[in-house]
Protein backbone atom coordinates (compact mmCIF):
# COMPACT_ATOMS: atom_id res chain seq x y z
CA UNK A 1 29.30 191.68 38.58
CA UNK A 2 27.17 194.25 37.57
CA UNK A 3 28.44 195.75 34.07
CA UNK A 4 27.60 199.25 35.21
CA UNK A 5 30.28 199.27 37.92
CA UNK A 6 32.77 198.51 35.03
CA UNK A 7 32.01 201.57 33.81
CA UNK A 8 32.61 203.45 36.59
CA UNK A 9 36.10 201.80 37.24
CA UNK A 10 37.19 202.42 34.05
CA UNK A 11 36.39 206.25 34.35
CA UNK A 12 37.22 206.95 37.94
CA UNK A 13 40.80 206.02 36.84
CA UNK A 14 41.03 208.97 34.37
CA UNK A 15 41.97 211.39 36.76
CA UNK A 16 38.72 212.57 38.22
CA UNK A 17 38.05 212.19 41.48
CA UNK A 18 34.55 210.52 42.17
CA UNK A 19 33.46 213.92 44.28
CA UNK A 20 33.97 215.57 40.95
CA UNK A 21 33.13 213.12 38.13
CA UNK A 22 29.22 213.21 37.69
CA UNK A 23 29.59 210.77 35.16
CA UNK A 24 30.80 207.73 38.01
CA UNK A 25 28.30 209.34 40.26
CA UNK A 26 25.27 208.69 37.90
CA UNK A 27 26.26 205.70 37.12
CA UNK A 28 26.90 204.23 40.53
CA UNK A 29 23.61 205.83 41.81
CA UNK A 30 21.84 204.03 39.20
CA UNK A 31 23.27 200.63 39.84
CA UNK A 32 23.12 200.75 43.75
CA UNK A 33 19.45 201.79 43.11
CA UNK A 34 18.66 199.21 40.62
CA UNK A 35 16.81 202.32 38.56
CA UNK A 36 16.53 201.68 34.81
CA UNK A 37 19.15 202.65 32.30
CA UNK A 38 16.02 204.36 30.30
CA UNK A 39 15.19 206.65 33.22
CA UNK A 40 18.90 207.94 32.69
CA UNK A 41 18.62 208.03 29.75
CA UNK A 42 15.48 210.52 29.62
CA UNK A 43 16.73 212.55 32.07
CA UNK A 44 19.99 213.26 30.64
CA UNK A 45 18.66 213.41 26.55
CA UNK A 46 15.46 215.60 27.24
CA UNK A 47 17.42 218.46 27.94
CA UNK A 48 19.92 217.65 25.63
CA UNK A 49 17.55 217.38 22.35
CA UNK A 50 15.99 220.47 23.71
CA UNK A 51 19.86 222.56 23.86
CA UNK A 52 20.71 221.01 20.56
CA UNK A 53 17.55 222.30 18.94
CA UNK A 54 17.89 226.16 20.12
CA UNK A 55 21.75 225.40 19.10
CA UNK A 56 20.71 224.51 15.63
CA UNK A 57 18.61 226.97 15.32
CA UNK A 58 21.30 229.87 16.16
CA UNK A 59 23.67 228.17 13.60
CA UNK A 60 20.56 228.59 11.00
CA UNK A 61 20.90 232.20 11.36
CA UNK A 62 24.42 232.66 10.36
CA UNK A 63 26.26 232.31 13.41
CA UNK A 64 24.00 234.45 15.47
CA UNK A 65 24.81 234.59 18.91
CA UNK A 66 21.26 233.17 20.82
CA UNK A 67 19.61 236.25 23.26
CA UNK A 68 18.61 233.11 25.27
CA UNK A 69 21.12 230.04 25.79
CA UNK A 70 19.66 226.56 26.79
CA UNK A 71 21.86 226.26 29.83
CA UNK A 72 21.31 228.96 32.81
CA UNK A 73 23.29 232.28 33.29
CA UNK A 74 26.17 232.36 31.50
CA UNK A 75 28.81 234.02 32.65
CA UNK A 76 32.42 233.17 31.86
CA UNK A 77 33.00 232.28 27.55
CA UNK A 78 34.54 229.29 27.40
CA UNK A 79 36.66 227.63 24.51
CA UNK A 80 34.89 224.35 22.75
CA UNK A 81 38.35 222.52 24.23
CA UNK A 82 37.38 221.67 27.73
CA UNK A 83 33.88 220.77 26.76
CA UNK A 84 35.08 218.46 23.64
CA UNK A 85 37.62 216.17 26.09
CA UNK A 86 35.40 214.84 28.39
CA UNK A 87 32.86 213.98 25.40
CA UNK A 88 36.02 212.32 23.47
CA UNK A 89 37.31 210.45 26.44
CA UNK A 90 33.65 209.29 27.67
CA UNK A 91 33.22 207.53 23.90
CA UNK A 92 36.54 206.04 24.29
CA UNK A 93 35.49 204.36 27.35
CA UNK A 94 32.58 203.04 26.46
CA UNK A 95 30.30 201.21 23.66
CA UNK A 96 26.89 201.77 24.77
CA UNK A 97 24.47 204.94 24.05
CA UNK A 98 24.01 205.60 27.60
CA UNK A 99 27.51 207.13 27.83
CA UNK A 100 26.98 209.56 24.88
CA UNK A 101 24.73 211.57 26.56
CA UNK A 102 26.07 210.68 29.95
CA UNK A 103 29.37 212.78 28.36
CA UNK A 104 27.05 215.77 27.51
CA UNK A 105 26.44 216.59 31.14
CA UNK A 106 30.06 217.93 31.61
CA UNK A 107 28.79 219.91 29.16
CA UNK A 108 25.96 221.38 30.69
CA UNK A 109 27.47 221.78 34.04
CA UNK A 110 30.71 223.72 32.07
CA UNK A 111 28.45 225.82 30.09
CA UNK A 112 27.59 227.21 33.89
CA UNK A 113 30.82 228.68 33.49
CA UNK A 114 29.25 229.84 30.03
CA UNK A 115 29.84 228.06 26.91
CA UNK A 116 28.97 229.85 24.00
CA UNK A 117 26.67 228.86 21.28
CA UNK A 118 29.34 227.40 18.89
CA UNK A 119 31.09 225.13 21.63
CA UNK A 120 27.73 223.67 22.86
CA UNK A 121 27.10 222.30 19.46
CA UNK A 122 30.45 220.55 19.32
CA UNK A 123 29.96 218.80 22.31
CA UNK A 124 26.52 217.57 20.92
CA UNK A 125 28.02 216.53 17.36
CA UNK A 126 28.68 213.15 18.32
CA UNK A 127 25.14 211.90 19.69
CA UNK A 128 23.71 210.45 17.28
CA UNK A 129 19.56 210.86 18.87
CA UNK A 130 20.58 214.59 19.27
CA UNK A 131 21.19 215.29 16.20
CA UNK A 132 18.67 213.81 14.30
CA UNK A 133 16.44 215.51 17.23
CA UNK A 134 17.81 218.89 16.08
CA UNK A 135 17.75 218.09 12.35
CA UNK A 136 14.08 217.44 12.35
CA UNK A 137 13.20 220.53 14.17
CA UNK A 138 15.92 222.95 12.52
CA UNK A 139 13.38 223.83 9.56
CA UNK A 140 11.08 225.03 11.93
CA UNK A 141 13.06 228.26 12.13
CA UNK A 142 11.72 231.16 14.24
CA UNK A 143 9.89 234.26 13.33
CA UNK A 144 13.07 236.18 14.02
CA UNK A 145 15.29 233.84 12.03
CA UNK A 146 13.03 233.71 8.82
CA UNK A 147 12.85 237.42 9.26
CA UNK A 148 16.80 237.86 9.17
CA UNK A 149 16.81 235.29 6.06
CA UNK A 150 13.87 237.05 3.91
CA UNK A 151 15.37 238.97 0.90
CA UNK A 152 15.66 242.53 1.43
CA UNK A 153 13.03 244.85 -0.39
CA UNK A 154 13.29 245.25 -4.21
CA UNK A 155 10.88 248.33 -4.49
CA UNK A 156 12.06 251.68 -5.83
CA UNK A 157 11.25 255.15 -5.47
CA UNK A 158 8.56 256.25 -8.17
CA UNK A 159 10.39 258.63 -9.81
CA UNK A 160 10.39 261.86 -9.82
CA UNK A 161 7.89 263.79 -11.98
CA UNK A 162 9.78 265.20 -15.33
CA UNK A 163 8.63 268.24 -17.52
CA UNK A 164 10.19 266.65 -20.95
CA UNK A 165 7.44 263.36 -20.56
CA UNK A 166 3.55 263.85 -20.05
CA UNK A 167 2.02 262.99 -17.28
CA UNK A 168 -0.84 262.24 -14.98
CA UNK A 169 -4.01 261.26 -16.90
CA UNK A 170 -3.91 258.59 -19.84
CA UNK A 171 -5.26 261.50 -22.33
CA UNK A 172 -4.07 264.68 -21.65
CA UNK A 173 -5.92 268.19 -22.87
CA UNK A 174 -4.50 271.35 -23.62
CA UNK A 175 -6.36 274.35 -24.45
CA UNK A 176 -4.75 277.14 -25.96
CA UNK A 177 -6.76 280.54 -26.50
CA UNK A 178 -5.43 284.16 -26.95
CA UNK A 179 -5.12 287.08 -29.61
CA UNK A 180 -3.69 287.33 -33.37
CA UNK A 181 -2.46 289.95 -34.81
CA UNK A 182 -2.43 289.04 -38.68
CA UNK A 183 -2.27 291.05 -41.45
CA UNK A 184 -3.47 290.33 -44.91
CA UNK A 185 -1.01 290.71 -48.05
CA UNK A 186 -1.14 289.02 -51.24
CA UNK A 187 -3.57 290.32 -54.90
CA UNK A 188 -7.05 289.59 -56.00
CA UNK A 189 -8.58 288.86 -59.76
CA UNK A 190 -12.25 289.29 -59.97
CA UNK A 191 -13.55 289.77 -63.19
CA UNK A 192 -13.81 289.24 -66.71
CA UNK A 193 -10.67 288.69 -69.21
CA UNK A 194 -8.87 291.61 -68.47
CA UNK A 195 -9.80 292.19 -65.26
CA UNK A 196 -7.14 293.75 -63.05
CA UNK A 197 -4.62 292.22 -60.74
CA UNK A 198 -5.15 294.56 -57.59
CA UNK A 199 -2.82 294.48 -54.21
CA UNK A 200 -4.23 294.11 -50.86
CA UNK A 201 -2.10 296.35 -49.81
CA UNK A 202 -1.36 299.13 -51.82
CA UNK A 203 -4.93 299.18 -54.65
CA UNK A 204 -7.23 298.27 -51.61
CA UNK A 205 -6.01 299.42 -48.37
CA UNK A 206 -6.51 296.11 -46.31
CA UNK A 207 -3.20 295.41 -45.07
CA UNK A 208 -4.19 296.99 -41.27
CA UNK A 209 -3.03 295.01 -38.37
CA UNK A 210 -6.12 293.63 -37.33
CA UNK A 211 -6.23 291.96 -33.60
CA UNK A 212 -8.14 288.72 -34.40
CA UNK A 213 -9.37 285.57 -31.76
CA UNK A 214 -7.07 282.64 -31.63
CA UNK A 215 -7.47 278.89 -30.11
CA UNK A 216 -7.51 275.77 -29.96
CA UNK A 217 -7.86 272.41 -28.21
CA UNK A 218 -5.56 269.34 -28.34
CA UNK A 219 -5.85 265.64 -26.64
CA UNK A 220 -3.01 263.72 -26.57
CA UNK A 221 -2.32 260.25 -26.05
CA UNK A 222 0.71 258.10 -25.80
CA UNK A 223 2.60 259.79 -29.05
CA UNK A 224 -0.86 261.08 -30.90
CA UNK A 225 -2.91 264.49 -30.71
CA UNK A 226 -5.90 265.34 -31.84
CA UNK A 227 -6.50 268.91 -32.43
CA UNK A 228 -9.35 271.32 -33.11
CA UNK A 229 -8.68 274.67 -34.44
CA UNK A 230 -10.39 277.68 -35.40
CA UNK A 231 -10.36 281.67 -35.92
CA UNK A 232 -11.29 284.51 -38.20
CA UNK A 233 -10.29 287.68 -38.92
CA UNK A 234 -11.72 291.22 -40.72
CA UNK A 235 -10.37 293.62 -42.39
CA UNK A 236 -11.19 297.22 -43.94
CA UNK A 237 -9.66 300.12 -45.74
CA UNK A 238 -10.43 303.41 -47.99
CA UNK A 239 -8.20 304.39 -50.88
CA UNK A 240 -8.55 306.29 -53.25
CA UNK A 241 -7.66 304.20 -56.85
CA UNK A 242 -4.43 304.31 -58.59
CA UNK A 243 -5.66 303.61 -62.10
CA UNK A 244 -8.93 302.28 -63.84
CA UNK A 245 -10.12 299.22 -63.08
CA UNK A 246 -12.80 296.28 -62.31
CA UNK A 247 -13.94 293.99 -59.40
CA UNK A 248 -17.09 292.62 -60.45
CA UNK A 249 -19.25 294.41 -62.25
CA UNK A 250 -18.05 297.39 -60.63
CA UNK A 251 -15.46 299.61 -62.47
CA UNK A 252 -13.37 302.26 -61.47
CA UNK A 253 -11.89 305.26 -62.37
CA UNK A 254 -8.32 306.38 -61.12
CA UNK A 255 -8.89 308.97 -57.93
CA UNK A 256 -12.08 307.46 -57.32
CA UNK A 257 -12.81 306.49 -53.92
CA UNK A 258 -12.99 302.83 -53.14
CA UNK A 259 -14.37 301.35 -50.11
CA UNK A 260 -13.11 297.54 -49.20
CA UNK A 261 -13.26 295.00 -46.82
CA UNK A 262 -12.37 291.25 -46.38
CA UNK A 263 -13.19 288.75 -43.94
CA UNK A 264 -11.51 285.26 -42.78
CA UNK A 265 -12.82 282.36 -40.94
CA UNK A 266 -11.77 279.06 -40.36
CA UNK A 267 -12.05 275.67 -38.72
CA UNK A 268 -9.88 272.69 -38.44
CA UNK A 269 -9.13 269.21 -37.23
CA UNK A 270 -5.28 267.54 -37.39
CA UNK A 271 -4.37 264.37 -35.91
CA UNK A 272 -0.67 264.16 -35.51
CA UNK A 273 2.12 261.75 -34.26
CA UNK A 274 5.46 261.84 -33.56
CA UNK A 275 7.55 259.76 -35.40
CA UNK A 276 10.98 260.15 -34.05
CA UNK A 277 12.09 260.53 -30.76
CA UNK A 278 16.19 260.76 -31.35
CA UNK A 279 17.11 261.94 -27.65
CA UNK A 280 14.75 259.51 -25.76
CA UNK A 281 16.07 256.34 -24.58
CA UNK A 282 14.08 254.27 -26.86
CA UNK A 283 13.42 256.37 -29.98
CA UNK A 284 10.47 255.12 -32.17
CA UNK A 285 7.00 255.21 -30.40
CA UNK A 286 6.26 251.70 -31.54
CA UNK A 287 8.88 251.09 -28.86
CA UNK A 288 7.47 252.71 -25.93
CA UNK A 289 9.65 255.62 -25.40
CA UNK A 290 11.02 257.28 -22.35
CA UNK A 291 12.18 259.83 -21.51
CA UNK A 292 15.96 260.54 -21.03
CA UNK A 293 15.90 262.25 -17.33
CA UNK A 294 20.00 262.42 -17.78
CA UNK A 295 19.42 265.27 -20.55
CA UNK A 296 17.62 268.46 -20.37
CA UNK A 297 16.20 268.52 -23.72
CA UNK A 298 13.92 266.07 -25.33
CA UNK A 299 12.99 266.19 -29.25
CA UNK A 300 10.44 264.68 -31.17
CA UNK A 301 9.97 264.72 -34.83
CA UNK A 302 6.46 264.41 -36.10
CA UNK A 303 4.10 264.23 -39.13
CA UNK A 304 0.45 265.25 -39.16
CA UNK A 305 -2.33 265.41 -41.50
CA UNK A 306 -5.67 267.50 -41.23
CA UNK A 307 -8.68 268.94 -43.33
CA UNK A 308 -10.33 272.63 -42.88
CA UNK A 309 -12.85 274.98 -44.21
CA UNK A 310 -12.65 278.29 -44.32
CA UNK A 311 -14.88 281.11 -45.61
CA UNK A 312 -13.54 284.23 -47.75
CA UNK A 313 -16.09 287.34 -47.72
CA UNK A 314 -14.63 290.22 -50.03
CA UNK A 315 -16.45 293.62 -51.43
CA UNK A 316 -16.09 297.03 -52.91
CA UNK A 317 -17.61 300.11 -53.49
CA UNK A 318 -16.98 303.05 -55.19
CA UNK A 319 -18.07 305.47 -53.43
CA UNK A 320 -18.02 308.24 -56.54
CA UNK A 321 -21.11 305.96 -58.00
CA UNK A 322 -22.23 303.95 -55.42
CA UNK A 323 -21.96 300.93 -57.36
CA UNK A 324 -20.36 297.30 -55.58
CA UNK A 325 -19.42 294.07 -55.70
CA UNK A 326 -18.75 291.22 -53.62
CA UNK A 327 -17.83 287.57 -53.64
CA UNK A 328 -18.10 284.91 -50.84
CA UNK A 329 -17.51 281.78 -51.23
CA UNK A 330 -16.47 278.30 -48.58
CA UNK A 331 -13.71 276.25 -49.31
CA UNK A 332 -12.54 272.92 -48.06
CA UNK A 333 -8.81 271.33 -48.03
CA UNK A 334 -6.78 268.15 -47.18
CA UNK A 335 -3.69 268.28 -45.93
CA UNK A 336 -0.21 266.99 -44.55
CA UNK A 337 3.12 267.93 -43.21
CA UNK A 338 5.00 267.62 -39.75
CA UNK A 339 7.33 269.13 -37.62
CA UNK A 340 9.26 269.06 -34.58
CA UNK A 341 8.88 269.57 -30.77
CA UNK A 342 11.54 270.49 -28.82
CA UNK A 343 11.30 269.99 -24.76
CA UNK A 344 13.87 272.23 -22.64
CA UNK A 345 13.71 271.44 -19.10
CA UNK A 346 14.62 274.73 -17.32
CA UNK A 347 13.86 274.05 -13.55
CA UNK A 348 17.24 274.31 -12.32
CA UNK A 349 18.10 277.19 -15.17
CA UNK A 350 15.12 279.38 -14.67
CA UNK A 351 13.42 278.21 -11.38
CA UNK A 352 10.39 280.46 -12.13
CA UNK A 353 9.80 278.50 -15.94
CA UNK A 354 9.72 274.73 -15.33
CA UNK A 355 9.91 273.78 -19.20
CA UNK A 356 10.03 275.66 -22.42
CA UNK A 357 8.41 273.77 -25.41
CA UNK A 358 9.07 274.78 -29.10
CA UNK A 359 6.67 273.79 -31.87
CA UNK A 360 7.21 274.26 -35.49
CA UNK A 361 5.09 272.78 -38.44
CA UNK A 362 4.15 272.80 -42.05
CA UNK A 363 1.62 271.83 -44.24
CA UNK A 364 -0.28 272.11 -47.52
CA UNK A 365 -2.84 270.96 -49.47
CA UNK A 366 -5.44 271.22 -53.01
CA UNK A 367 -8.48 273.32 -52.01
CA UNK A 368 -12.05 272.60 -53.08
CA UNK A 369 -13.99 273.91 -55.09
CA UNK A 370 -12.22 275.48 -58.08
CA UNK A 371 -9.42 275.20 -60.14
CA UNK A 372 -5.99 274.80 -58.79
CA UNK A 373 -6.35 275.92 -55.78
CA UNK A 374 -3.94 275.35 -52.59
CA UNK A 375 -3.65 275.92 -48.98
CA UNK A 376 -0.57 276.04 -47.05
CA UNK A 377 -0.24 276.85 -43.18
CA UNK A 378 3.03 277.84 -41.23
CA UNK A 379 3.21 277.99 -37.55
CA UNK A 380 6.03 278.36 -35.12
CA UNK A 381 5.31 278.86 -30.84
CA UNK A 382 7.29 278.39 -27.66
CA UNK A 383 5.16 278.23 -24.32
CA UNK A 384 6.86 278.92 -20.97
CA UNK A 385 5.21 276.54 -18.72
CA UNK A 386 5.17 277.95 -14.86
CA UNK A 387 3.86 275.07 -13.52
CA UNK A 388 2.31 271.28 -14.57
CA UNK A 389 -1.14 273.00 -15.61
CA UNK A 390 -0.32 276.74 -16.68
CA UNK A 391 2.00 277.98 -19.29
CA UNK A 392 1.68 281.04 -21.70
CA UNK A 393 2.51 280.93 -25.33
CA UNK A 394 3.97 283.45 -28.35
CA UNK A 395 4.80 282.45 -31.92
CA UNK A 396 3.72 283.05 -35.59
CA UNK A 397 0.82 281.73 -37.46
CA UNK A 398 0.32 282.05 -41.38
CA UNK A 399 -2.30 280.62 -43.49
CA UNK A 400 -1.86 281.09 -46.99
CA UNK A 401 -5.21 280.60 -49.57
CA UNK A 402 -4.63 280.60 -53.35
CA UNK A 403 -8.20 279.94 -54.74
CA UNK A 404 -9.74 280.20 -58.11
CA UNK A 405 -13.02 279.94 -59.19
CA UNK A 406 -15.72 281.74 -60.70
CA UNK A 407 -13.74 284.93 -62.37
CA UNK A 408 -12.52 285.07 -58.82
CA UNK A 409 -9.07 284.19 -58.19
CA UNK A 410 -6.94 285.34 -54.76
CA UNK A 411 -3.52 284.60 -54.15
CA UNK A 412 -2.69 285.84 -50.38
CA UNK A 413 -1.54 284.90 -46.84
CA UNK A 414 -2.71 286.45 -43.07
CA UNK A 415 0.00 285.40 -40.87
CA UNK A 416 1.08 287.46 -37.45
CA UNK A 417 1.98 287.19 -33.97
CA UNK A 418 -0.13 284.56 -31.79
CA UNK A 419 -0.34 285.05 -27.48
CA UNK A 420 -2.05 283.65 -24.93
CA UNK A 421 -2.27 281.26 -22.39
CA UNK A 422 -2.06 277.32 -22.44
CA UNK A 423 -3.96 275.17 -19.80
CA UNK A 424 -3.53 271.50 -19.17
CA UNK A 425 -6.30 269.23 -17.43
């Protein structure tokens, strides 16, 4: 007898009538037709190894329900129970392949009724040609599910532009030019042994407040600036003198009439660096400091070292004899010293001022030619920036020049107020 028809016996006792057991009614049709157990075979696996693929594939994407099942309009969910038993019962019945996927059409015909994704792959579990159909084409994931998989985007917001860290360009320049308003104090020598000391002030009359030009130009880079400097200033007064005296060759009676003046002019170049950054999140500039955005203030220590010349011009005249004097003379000096910068962000304090920067310094040095000379130079500013590129400036400046040479010797200082505007580009 032909084995196939054992089959069938053995399954149409189970319980399910032959009207309603498609797996006795393929394999019935088959024998009575003499058809090949291959043709079955195809018919039944091709769409299998095609459902078990897409069913793979939804499990790939993390339990992802599929916008497209395998079997046709789904409408009912179904539990994986139902489509499990015939599967189990069909294996216990019989040996060969052909029933494995012969108990997967149940399945198909059930998931009419609407199996969901997750019970249609238990059903397919146990054949053996499904799933290695499924696990060779489960890497080939879809666009969609390599999509869902890829790693979210790492990149961050550039942050937001800061007034206590320069920005924009790698070098940054900053011109600075306004008025001074210095005035000259201190006594001159010049003369013979004996010669008098006079005052500035009081013996010459030169002490005037004297609106002078101011500027300069700075580049900065990373934590170094380079800065050019320059200015000069005049002065002139009438006295008549307090006692008997000398400047030159020309002497002096007291109540005489003396005519003076003295001019100033100078020219500079400093490089300086900050060397201390306490507030910043990394604090030593070997170290590539930032900025600390979570504080409004931002501090930086720095030392700096420069060389000038400057030019002193100084006369008299008597006018009771007509007779006068003069000197003039250039000088050069080294020099070092440092300071500090302090940063205050006031955007949210002010509005109208986006930063306030405060810059104090000091420095000295010998002065060339003569004989013990030294130059010293104070400076204090704050600039009230308004926006990135405009700010405008107020402070002190004092230069100090003790020179002697030639009979000549002048111990004095022209310091005053500084103003003016700052520009960055």
């Amino acid at each position: 007898m032909n084995p196939i028809f054992n089959v069938a016996r053995r399954v149409e006792p189970l319980g399910y009538p032959s009207i309603m057991n498609p797996i006795s009614l393929l394999i019935k049709s088959a024998a009575t037709q003499h058809q090949t157990l291959g043709w079955a075979f195809g018919v039944v696996v091709l769409p299998l190894c095609v459902a078990s693929t897409v069913l793979a594939q939804s499990d790939a994407t993390a339990g992802a329900v599929a916008t497209k099942p395998v079997v046709s309009k789904p409408a009912v969910p179904t539990t994986a129970t139902p489509v499990v038993a015939p599967t189990t019962s069909a294996a216990k019945a019989s040996a060969p392949p052909v029933t494995v996927p012969q108990s997967v059409t149940p399945t198909t015909s059930t998931a009419k009724a609407s199996a969901p994704p997750v019970a249609a792959t238990q059903s397919v579990a146990p054949t053996t040609s499904a799933v290695k159909a499924s696990a060779t084409k489960a890497p080939a994931a879809s666009p969609s599910s390599a999509a869902t998989s890829a790693p979210p985007s790492t990149a961050t917001a550039a942050p937001t532009n800061s007034f206590l860290q320069f920005e924009g360009a790698p070098i940054e320049l900053q011109l600075n030019t306004g008025l001074w308003l210095p005035r000259l104090r201190g006594n001159v020598t010049y003369g013979a042994a004996g010669a008098p000391n006079l005052d500035l002030s009081t013996a010459l009359s030169l002490d005037a407040l004297e609106p002078s030009f101011y500027g300069d130009i700075k580049a900065t880079w990373k934590n170094w600036t380079l800065r050019v400097t320059g200015t000069s200033f005049k002065s002139t007064g009438s006295i008549g003198a307090t006692s008997n005296g000398v400047f030159g060759s020309t002497a002096f009676a007291a109540g005489q009439n003396l005519n003076s003046s003295f001019s100033y002019w100078t020219a500079g170049l400093e490089a300086e660096s900050w060397l201390w950054r306490p507030f910043s999140k990394q604090e030593f500039p070997w170290l590539d400091a930032v900025a600390n955005e979570s504080l409004p203030v931002d501090l930086r220590i720095f030392g700096q070292v420069g060389g000038r010349a400057f030019g002193i011009d100084q006369s008299l005249t008597n006018a009771a004899t007509g007779s006068s004097s003069s000197f003039s003379e250039t000088f050069g000096t080294a020099y070092a010293g440092g300071g500090f910068n302090i940063y205050f962000d006031t955007r949210e304090a002010l509005g109208f001022i986006k930063r306030f920067d405060v810059d104090v310094g000091i420095e000295a040095g010998p002065v060339w030619p003569g004989d013990g000379g030294l130059f010293m130079q104070i400076n204090a500013t704050g600039t009230a920036w308004l926006n990135n590129n405009v700010g405008v400036y107020f402070g002190y400046e004092n230069l100090r020049q003790n020179v002697n040479t030639n009979d000549y010797e002048l111990n004095s200082y022209i310091g005053g107020l500084i103003m003016g505007l700052s520009v960055k580009f």
